[in-house]
PDBML (XML) file of the C-alpha atoms, coordinates in Angstrom:
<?xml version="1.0" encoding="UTF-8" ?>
<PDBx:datablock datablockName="MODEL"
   xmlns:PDBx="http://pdbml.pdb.org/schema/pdbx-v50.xsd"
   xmlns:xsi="http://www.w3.org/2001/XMLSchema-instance"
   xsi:schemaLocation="http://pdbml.pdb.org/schema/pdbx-v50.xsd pdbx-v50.xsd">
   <PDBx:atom_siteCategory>
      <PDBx:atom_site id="1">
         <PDBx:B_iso_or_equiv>0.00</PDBx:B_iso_or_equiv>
         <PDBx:Cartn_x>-54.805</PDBx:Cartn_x>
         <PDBx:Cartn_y>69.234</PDBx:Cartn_y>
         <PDBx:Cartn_z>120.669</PDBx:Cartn_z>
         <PDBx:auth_asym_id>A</PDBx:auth_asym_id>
         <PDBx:auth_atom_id>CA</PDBx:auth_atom_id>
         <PDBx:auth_comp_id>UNK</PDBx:auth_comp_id>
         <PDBx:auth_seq_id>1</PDBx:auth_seq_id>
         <PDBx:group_PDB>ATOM</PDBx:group_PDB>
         <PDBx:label_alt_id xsi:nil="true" />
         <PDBx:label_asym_id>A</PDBx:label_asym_id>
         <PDBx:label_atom_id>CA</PDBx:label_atom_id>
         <PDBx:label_comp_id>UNK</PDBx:label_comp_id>
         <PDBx:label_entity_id>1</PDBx:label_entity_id>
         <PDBx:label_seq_id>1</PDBx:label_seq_id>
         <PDBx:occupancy>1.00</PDBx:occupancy>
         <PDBx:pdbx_PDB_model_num>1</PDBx:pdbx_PDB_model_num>
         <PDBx:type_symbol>C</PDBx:type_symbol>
      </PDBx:atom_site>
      <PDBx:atom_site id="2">
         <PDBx:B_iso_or_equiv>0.00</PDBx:B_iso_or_equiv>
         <PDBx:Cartn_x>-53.584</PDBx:Cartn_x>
         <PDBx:Cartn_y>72.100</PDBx:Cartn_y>
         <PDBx:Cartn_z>118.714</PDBx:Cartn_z>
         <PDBx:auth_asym_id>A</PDBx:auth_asym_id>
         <PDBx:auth_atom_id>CA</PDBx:auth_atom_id>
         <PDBx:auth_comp_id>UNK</PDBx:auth_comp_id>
         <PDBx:auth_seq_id>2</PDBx:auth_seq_id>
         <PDBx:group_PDB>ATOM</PDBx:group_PDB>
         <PDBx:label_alt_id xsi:nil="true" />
         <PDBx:label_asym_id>A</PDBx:label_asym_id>
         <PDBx:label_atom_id>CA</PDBx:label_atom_id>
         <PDBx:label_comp_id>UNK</PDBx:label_comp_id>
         <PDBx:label_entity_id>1</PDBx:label_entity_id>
         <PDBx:label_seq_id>2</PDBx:label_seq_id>
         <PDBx:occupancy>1.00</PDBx:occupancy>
         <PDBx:pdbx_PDB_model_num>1</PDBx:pdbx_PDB_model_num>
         <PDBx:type_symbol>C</PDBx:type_symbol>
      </PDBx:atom_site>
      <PDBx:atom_site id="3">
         <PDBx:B_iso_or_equiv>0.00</PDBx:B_iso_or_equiv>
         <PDBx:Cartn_x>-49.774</PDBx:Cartn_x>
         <PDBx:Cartn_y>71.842</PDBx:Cartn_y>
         <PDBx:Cartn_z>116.430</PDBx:Cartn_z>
         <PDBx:auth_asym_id>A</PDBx:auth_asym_id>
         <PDBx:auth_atom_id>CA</PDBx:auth_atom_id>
         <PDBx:auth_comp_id>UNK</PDBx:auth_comp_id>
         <PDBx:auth_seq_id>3</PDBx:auth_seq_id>
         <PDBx:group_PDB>ATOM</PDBx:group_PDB>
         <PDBx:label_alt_id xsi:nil="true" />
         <PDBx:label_asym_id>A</PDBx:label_asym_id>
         <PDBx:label_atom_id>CA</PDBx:label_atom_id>
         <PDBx:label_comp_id>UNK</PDBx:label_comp_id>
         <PDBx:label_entity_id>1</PDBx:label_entity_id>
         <PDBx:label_seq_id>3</PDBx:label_seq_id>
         <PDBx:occupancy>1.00</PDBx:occupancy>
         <PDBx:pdbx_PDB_model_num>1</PDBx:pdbx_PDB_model_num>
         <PDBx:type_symbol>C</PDBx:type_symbol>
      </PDBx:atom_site>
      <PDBx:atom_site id="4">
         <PDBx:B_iso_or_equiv>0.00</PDBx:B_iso_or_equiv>
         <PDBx:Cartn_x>-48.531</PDBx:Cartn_x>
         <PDBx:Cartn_y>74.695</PDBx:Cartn_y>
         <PDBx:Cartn_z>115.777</PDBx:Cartn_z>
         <PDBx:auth_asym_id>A</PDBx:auth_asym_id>
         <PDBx:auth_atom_id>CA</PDBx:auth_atom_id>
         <PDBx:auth_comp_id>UNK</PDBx:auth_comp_id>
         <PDBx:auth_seq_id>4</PDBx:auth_seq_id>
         <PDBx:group_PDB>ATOM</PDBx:group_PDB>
         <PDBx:label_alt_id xsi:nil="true" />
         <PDBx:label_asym_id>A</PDBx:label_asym_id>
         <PDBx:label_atom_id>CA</PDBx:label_atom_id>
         <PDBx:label_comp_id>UNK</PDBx:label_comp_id>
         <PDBx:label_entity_id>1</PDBx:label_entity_id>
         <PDBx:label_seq_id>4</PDBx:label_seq_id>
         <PDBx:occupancy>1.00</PDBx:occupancy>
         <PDBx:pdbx_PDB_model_num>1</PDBx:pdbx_PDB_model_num>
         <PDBx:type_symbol>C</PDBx:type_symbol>
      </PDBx:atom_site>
      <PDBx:atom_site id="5">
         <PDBx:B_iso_or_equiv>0.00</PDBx:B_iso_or_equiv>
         <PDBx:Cartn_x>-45.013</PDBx:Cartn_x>
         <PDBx:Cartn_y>74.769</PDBx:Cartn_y>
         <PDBx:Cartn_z>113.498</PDBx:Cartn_z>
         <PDBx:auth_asym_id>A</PDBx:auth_asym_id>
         <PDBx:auth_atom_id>CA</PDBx:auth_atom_id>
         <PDBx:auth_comp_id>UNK</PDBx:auth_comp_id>
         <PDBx:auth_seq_id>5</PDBx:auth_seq_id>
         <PDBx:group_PDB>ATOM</PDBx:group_PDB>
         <PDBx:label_alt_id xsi:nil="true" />
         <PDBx:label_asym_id>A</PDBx:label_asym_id>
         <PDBx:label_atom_id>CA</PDBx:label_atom_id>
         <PDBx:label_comp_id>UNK</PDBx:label_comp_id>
         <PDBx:label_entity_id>1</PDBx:label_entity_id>
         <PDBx:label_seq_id>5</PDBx:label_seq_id>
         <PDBx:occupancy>1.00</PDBx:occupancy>
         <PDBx:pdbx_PDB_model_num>1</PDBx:pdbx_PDB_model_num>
         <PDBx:type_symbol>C</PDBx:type_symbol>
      </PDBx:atom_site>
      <PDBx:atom_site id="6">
         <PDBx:B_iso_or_equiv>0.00</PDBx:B_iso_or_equiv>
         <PDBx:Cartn_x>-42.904</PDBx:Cartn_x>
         <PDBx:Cartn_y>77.566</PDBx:Cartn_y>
         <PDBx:Cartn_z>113.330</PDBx:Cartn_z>
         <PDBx:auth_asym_id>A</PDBx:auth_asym_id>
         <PDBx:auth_atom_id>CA</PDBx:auth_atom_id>
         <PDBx:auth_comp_id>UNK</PDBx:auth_comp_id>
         <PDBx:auth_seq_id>6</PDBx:auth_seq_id>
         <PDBx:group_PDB>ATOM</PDBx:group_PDB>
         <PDBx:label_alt_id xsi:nil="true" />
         <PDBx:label_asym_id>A</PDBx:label_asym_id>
         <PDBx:label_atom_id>CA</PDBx:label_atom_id>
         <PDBx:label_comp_id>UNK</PDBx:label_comp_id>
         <PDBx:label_entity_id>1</PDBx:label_entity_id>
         <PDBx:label_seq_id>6</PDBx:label_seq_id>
         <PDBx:occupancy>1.00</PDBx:occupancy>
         <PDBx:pdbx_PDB_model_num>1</PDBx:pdbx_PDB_model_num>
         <PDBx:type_symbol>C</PDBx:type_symbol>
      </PDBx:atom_site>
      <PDBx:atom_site id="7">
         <PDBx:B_iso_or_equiv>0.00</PDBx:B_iso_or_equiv>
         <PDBx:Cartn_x>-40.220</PDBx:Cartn_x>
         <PDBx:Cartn_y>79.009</PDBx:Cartn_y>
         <PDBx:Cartn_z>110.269</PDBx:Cartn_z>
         <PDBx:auth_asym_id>A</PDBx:auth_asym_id>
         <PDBx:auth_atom_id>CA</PDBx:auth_atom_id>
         <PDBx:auth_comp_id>UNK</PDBx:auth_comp_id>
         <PDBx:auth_seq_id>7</PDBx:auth_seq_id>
         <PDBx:group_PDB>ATOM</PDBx:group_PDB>
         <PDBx:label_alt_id xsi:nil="true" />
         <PDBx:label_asym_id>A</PDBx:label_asym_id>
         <PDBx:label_atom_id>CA</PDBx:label_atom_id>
         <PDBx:label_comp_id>UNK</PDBx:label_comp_id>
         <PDBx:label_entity_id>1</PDBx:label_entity_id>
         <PDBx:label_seq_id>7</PDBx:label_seq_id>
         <PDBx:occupancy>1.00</PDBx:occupancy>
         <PDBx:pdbx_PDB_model_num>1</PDBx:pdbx_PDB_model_num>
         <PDBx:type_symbol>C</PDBx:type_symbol>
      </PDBx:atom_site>
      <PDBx:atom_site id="8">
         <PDBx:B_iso_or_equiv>0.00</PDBx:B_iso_or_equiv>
         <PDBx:Cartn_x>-37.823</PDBx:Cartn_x>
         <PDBx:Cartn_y>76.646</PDBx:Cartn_y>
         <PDBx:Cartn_z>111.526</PDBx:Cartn_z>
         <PDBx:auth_asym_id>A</PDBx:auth_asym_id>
         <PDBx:auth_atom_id>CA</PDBx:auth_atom_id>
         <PDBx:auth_comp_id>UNK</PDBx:auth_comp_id>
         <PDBx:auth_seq_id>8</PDBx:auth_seq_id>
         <PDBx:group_PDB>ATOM</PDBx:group_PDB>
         <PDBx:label_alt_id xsi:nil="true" />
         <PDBx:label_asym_id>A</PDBx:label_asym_id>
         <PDBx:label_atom_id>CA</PDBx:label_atom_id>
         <PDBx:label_comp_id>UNK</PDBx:label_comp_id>
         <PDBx:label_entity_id>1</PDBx:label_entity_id>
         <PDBx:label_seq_id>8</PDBx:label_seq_id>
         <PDBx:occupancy>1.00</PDBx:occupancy>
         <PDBx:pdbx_PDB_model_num>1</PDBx:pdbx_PDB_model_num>
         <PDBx:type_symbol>C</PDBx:type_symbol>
      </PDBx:atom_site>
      <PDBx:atom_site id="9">
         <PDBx:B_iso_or_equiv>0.00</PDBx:B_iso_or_equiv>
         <PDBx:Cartn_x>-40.028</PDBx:Cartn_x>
         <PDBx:Cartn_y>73.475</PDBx:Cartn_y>
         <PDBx:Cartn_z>111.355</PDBx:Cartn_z>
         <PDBx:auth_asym_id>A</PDBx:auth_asym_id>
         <PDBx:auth_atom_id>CA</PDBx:auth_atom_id>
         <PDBx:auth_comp_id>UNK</PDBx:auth_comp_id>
         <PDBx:auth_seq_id>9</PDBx:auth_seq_id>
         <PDBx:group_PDB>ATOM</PDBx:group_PDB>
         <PDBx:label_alt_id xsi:nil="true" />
         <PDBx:label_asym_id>A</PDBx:label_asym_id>
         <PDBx:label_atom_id>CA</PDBx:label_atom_id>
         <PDBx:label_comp_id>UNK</PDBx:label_comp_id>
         <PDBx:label_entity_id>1</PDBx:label_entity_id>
         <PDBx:label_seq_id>9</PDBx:label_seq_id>
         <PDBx:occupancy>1.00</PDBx:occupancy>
         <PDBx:pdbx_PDB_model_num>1</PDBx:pdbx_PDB_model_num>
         <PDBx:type_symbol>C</PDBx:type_symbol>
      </PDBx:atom_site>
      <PDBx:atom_site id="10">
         <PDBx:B_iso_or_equiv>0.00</PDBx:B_iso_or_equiv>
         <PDBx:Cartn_x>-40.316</PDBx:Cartn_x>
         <PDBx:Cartn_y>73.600</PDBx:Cartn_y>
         <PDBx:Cartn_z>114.790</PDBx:Cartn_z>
         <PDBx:auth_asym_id>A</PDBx:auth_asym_id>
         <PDBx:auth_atom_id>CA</PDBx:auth_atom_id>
         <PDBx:auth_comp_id>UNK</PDBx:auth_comp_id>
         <PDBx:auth_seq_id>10</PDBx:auth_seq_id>
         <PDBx:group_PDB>ATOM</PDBx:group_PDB>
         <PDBx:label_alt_id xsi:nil="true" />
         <PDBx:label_asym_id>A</PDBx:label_asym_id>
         <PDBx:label_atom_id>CA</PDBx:label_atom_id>
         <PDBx:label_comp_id>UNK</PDBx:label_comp_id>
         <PDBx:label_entity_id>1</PDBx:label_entity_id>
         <PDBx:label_seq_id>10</PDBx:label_seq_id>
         <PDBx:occupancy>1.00</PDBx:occupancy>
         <PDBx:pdbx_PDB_model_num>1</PDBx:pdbx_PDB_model_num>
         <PDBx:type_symbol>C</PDBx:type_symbol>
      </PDBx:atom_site>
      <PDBx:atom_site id="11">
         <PDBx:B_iso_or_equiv>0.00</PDBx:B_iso_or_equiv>
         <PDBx:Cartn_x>-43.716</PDBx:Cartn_x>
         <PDBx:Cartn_y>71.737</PDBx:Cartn_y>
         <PDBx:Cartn_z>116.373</PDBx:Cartn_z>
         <PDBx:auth_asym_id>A</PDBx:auth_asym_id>
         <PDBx:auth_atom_id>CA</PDBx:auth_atom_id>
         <PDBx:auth_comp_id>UNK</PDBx:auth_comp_id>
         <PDBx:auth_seq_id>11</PDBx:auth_seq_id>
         <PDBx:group_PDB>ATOM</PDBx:group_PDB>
         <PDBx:label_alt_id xsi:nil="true" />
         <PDBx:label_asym_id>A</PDBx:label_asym_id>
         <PDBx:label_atom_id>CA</PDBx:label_atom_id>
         <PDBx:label_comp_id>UNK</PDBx:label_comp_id>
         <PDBx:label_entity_id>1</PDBx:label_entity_id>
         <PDBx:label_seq_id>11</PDBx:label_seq_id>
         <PDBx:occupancy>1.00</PDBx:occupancy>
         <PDBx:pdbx_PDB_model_num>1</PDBx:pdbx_PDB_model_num>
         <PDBx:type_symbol>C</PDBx:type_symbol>
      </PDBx:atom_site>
      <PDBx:atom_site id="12">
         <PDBx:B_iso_or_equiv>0.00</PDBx:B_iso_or_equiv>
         <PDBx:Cartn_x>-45.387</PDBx:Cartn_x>
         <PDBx:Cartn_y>72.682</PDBx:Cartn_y>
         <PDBx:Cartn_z>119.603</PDBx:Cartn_z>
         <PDBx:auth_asym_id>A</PDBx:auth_asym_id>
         <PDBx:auth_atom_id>CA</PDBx:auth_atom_id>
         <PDBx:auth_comp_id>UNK</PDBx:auth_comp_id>
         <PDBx:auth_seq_id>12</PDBx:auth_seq_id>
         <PDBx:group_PDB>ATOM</PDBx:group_PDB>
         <PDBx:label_alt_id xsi:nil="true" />
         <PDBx:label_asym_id>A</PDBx:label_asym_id>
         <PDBx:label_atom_id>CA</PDBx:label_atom_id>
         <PDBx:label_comp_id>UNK</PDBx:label_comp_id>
         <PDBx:label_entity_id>1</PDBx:label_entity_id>
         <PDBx:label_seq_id>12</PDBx:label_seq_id>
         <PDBx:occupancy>1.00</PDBx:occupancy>
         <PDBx:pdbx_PDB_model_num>1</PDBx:pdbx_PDB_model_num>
         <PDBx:type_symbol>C</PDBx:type_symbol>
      </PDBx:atom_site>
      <PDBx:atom_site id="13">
         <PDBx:B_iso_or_equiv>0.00</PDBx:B_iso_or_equiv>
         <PDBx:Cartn_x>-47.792</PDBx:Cartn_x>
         <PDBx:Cartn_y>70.280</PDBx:Cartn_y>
         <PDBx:Cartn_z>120.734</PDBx:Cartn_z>
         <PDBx:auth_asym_id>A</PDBx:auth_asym_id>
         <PDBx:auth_atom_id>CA</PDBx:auth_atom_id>
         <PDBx:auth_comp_id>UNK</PDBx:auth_comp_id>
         <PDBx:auth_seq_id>13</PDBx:auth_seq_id>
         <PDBx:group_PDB>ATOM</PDBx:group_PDB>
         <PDBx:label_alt_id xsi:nil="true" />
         <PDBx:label_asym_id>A</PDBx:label_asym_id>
         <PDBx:label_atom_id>CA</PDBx:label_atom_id>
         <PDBx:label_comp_id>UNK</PDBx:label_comp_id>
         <PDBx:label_entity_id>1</PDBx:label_entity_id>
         <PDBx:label_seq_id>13</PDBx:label_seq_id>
         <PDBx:occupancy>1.00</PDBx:occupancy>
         <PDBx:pdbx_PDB_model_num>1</PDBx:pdbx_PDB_model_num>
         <PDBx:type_symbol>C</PDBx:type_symbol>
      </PDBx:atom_site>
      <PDBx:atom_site id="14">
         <PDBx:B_iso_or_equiv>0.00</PDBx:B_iso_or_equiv>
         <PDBx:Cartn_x>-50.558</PDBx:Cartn_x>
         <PDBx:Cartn_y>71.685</PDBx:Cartn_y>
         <PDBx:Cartn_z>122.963</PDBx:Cartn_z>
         <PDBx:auth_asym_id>A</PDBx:auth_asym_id>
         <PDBx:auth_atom_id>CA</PDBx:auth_atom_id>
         <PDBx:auth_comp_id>UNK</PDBx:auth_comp_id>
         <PDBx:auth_seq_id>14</PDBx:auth_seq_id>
         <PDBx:group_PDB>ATOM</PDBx:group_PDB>
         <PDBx:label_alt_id xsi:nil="true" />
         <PDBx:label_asym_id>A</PDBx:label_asym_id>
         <PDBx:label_atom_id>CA</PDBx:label_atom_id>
         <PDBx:label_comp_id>UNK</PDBx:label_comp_id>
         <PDBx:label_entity_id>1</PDBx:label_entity_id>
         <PDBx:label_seq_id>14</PDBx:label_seq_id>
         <PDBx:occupancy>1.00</PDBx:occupancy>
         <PDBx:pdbx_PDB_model_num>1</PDBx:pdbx_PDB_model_num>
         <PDBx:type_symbol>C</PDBx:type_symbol>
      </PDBx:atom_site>
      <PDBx:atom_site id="15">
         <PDBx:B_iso_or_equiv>0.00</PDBx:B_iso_or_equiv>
         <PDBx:Cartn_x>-53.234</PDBx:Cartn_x>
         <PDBx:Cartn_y>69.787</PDBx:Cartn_y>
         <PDBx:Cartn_z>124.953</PDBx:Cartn_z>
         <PDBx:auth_asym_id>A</PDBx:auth_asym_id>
         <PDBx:auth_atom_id>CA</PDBx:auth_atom_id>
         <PDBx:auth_comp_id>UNK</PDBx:auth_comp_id>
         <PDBx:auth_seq_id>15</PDBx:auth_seq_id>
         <PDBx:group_PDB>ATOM</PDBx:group_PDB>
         <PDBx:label_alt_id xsi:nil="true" />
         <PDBx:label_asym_id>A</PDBx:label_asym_id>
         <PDBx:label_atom_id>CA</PDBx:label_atom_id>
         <PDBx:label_comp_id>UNK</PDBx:label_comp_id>
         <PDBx:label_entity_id>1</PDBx:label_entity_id>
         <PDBx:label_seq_id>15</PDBx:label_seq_id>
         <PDBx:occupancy>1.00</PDBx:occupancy>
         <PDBx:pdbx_PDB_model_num>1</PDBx:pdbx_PDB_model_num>
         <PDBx:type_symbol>C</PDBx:type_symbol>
      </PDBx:atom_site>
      <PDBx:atom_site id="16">
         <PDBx:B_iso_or_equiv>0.00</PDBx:B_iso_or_equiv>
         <PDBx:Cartn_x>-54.705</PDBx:Cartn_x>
         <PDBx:Cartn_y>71.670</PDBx:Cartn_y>
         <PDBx:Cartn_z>128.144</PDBx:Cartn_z>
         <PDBx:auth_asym_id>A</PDBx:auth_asym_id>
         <PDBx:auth_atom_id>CA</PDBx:auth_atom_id>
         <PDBx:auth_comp_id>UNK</PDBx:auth_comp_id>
         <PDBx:auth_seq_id>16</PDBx:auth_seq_id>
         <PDBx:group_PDB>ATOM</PDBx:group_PDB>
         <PDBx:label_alt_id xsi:nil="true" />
         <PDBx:label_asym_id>A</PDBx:label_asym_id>
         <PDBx:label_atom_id>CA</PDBx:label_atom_id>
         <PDBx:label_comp_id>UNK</PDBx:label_comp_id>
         <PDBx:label_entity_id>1</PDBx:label_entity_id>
         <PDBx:label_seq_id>16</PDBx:label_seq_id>
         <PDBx:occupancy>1.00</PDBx:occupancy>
         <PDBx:pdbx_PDB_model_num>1</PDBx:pdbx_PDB_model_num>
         <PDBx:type_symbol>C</PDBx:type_symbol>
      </PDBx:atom_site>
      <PDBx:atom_site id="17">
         <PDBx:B_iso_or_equiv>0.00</PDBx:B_iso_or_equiv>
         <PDBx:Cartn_x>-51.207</PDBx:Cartn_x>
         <PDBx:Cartn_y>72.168</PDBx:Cartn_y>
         <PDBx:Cartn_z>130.614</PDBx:Cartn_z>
         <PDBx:auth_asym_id>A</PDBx:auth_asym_id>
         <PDBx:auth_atom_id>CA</PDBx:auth_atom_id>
         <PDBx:auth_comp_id>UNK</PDBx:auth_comp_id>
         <PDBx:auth_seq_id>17</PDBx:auth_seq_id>
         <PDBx:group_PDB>ATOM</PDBx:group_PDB>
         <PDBx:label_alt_id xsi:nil="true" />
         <PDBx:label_asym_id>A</PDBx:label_asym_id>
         <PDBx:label_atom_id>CA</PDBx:label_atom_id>
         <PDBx:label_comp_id>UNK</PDBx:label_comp_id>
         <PDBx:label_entity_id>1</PDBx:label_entity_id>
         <PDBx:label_seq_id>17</PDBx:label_seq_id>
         <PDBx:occupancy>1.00</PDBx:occupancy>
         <PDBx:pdbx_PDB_model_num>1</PDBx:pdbx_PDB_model_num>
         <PDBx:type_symbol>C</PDBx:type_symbol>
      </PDBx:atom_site>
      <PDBx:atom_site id="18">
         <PDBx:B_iso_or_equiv>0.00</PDBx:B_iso_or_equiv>
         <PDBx:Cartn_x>-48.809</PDBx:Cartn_x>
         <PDBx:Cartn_y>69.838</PDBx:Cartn_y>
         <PDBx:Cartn_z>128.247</PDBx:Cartn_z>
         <PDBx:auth_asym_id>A</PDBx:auth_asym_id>
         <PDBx:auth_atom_id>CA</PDBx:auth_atom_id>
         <PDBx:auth_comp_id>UNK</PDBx:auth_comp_id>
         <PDBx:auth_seq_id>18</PDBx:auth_seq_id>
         <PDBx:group_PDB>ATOM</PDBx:group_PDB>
         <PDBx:label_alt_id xsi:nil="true" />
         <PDBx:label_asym_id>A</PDBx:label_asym_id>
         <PDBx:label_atom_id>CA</PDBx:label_atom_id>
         <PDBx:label_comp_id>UNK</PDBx:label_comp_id>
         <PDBx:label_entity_id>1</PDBx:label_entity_id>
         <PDBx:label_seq_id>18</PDBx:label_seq_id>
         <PDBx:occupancy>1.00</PDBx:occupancy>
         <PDBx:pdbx_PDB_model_num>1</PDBx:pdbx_PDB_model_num>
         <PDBx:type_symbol>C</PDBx:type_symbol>
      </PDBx:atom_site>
      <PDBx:atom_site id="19">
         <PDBx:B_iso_or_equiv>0.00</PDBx:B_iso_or_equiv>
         <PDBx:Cartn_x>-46.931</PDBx:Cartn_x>
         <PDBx:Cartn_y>71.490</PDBx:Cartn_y>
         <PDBx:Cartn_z>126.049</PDBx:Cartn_z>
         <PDBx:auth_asym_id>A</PDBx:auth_asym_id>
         <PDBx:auth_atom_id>CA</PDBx:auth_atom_id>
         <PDBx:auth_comp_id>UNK</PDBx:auth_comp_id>
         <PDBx:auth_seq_id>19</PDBx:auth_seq_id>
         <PDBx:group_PDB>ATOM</PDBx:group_PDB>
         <PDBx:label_alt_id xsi:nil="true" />
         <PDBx:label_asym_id>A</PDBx:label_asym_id>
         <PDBx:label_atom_id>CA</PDBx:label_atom_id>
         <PDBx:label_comp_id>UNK</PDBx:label_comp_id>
         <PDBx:label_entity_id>1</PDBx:label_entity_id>
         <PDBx:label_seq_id>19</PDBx:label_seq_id>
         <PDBx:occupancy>1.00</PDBx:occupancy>
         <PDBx:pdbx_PDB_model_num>1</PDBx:pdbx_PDB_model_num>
         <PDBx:type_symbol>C</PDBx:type_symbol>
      </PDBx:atom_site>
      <PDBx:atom_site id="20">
         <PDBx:B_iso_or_equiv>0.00</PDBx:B_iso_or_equiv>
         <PDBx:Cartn_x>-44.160</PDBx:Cartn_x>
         <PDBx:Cartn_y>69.115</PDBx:Cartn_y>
         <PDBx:Cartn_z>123.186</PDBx:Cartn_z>
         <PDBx:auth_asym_id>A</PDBx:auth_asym_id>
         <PDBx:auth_atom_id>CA</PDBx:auth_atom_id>
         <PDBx:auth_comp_id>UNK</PDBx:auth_comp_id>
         <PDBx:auth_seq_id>20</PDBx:auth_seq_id>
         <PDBx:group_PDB>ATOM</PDBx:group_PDB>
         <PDBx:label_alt_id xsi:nil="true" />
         <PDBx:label_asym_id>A</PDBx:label_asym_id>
         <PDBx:label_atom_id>CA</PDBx:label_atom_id>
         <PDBx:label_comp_id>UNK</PDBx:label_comp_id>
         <PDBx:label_entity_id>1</PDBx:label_entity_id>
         <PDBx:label_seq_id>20</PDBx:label_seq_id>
         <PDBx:occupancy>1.00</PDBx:occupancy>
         <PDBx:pdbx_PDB_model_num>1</PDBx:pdbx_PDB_model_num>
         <PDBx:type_symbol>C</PDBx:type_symbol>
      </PDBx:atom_site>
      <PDBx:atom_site id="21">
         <PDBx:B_iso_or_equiv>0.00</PDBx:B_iso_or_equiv>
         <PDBx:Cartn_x>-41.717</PDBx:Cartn_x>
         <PDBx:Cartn_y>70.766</PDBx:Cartn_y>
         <PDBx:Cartn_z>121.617</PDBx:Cartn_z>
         <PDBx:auth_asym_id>A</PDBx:auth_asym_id>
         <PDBx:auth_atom_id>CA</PDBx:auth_atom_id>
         <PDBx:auth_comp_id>UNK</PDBx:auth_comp_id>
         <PDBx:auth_seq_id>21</PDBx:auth_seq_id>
         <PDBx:group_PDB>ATOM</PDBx:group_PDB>
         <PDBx:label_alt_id xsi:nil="true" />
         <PDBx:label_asym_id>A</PDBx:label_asym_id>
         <PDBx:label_atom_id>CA</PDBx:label_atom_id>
         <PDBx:label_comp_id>UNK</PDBx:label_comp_id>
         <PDBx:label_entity_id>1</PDBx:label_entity_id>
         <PDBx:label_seq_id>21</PDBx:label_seq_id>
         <PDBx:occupancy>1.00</PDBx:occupancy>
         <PDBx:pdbx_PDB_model_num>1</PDBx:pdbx_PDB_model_num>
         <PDBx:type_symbol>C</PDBx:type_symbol>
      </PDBx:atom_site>
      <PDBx:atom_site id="22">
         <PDBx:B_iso_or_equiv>0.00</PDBx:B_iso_or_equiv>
         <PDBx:Cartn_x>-40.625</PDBx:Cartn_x>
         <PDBx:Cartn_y>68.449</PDBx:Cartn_y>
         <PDBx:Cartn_z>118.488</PDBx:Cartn_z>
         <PDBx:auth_asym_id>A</PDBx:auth_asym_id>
         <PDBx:auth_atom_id>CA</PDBx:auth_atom_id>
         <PDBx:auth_comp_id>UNK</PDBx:auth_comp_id>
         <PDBx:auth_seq_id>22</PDBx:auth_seq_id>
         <PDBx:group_PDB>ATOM</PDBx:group_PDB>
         <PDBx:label_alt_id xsi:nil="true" />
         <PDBx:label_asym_id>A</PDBx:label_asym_id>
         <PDBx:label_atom_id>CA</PDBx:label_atom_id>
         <PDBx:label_comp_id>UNK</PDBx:label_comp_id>
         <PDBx:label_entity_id>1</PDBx:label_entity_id>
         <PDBx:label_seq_id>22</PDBx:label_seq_id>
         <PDBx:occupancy>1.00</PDBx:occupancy>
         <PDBx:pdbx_PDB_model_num>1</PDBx:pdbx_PDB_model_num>
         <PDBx:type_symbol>C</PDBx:type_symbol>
      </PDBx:atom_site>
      <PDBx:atom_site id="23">
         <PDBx:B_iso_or_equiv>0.00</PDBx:B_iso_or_equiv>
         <PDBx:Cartn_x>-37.970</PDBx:Cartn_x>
         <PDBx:Cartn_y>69.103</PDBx:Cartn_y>
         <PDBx:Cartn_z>115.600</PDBx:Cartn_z>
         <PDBx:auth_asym_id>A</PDBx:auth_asym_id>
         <PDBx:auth_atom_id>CA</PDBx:auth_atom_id>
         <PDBx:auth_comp_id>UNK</PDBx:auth_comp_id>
         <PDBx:auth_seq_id>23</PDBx:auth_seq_id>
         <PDBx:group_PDB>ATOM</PDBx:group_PDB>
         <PDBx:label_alt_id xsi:nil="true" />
         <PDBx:label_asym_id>A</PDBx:label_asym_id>
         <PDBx:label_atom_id>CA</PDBx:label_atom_id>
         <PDBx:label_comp_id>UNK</PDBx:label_comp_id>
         <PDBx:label_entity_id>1</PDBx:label_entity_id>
         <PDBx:label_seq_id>23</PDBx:label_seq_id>
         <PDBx:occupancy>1.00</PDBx:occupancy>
         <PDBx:pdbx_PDB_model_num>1</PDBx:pdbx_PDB_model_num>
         <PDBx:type_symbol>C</PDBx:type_symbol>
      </PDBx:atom_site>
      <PDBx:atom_site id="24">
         <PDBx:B_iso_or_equiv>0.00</PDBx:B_iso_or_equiv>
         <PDBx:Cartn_x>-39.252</PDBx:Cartn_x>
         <PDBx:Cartn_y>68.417</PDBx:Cartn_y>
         <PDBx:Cartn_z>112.295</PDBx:Cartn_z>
         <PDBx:auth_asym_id>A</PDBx:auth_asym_id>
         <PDBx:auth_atom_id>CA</PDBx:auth_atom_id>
         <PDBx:auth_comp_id>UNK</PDBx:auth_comp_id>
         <PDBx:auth_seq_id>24</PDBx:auth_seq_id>
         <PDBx:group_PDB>ATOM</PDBx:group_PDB>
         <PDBx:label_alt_id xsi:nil="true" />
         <PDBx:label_asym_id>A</PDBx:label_asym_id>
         <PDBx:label_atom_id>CA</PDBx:label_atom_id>
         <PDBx:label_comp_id>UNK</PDBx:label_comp_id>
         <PDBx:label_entity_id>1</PDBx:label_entity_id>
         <PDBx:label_seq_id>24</PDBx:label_seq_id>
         <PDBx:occupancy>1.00</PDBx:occupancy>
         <PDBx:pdbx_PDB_model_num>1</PDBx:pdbx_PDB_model_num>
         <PDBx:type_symbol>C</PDBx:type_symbol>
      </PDBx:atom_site>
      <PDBx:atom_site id="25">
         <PDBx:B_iso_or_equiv>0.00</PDBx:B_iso_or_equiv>
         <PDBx:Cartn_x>-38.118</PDBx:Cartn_x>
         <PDBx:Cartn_y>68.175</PDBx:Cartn_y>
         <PDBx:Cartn_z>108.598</PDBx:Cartn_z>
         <PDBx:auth_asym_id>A</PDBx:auth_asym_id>
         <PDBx:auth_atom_id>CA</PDBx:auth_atom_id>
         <PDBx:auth_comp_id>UNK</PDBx:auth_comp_id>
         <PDBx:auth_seq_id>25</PDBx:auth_seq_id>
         <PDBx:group_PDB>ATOM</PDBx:group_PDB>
         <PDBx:label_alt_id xsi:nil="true" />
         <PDBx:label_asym_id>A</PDBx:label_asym_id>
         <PDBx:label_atom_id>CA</PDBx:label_atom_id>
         <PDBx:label_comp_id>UNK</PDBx:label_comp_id>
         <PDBx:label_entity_id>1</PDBx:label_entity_id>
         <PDBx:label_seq_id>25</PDBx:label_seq_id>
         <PDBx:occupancy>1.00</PDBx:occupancy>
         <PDBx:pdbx_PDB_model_num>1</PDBx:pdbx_PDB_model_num>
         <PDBx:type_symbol>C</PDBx:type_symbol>
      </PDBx:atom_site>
   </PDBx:atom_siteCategory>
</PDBx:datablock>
């Protein structure tokens, strides 16, 4: 799987077609 966080501590969770989208600290 791949996590990738953006400026905003946002998470995107990756794995083949599923894609998370979880709010972090």
């Amino acid at each position: 799987f791949t996590l990738a966080v953006n400026d905003r501590f946002q998470a995107t969770i990756t794995s083949g077609q599923t894609e998370y989208q979880v709010n972090g600290v």
